[in-house]
Protein backbone atom coordinates (compact mmCIF):
# COMPACT_ATOMS: atom_id res chain seq x y z
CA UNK A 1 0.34 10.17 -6.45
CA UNK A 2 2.38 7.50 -4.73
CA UNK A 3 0.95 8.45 -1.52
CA UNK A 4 -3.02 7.58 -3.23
CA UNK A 5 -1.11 4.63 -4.99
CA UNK A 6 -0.73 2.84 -1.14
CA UNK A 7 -3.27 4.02 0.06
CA UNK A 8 -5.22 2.11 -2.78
CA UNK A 9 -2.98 -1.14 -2.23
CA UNK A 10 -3.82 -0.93 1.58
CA UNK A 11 -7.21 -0.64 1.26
CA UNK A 12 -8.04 -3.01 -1.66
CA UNK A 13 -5.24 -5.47 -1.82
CA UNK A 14 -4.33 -6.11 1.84
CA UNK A 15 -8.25 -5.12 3.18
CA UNK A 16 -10.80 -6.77 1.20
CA UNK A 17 -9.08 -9.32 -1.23
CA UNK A 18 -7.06 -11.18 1.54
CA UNK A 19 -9.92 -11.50 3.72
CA UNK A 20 -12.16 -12.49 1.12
CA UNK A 21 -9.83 -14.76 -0.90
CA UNK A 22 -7.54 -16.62 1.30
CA UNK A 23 -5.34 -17.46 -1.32
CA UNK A 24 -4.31 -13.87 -2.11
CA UNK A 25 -2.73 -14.24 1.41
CA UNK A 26 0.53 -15.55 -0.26
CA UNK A 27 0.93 -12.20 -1.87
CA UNK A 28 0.06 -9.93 1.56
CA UNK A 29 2.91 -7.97 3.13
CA UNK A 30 0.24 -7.93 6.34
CA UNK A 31 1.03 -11.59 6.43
CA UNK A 32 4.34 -11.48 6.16
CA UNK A 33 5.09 -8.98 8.99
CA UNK A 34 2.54 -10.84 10.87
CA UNK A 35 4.31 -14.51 10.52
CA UNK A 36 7.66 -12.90 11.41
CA UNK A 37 6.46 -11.42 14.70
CA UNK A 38 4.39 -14.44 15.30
CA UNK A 39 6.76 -16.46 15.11
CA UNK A 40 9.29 -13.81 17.17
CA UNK A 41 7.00 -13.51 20.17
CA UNK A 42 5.38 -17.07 20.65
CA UNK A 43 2.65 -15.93 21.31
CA UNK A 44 -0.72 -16.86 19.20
CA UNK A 45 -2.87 -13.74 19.29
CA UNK A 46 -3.05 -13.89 15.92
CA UNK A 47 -2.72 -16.77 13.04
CA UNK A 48 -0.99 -16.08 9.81
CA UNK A 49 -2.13 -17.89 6.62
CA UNK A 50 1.81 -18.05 5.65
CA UNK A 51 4.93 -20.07 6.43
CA UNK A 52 8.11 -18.50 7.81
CA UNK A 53 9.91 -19.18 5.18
CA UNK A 54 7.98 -17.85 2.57
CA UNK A 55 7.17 -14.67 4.99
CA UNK A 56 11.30 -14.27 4.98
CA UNK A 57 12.01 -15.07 1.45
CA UNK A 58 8.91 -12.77 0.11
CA UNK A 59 9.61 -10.16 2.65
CA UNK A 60 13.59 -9.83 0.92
CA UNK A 61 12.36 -9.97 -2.59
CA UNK A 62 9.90 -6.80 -1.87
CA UNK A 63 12.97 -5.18 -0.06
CA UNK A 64 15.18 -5.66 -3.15
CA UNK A 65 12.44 -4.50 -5.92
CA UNK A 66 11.76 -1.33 -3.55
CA UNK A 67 15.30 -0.27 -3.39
CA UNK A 68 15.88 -1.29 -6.81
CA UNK A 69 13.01 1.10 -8.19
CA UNK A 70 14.15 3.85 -5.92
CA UNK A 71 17.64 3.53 -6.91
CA UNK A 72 16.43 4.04 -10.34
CA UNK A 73 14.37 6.72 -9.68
CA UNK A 74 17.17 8.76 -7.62
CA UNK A 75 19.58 7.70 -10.80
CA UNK A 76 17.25 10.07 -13.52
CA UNK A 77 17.30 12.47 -11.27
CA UNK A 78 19.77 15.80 -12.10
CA UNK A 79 20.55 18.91 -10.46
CA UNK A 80 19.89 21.95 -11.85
CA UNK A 81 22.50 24.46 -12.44
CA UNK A 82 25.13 21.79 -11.87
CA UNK A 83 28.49 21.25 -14.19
């Protein structure tokens, strides 16, 4: 399920709204990783629609949440046949 889950957000979220609603681009990691290695290489083969500092700050916060959900997820899990 988590596998159909991204491929979902991939393909709807970071596909066809971002292209077709520019303002959505605040909320793409696309844009994030792409204003962080645009602004890494110099070069302008492709514009982002965000600012560095957003790109950083948003690109931490989803970091965070991920590891926070997984830790949660590893923390319900138990061993079977344990003590």
């Amino acid at each position: 399920r988590p596998v159909l889950i991204g491929l979902l957000y991939v393909l709807l979220w970071e596909g066809m709204l971002v292209r077709l609603l520019t303002g959505t681009s605040v909320l793409s990691v696309q844009q994030y990783g792409l204003r962080i290695a645009h602004d890494i290489s110099g070069t302008s083969v492709v514009t982002p629609h965000v600012s560095l500092p957003m790109a950083i700050t948003m690109s931490c916060c989803a970091v965070v949440s991920a590891f926070v959900v997984a830790v949660e997820r590893l923390r319900s899990f138990s061993i079977v046949g344990g003590e």
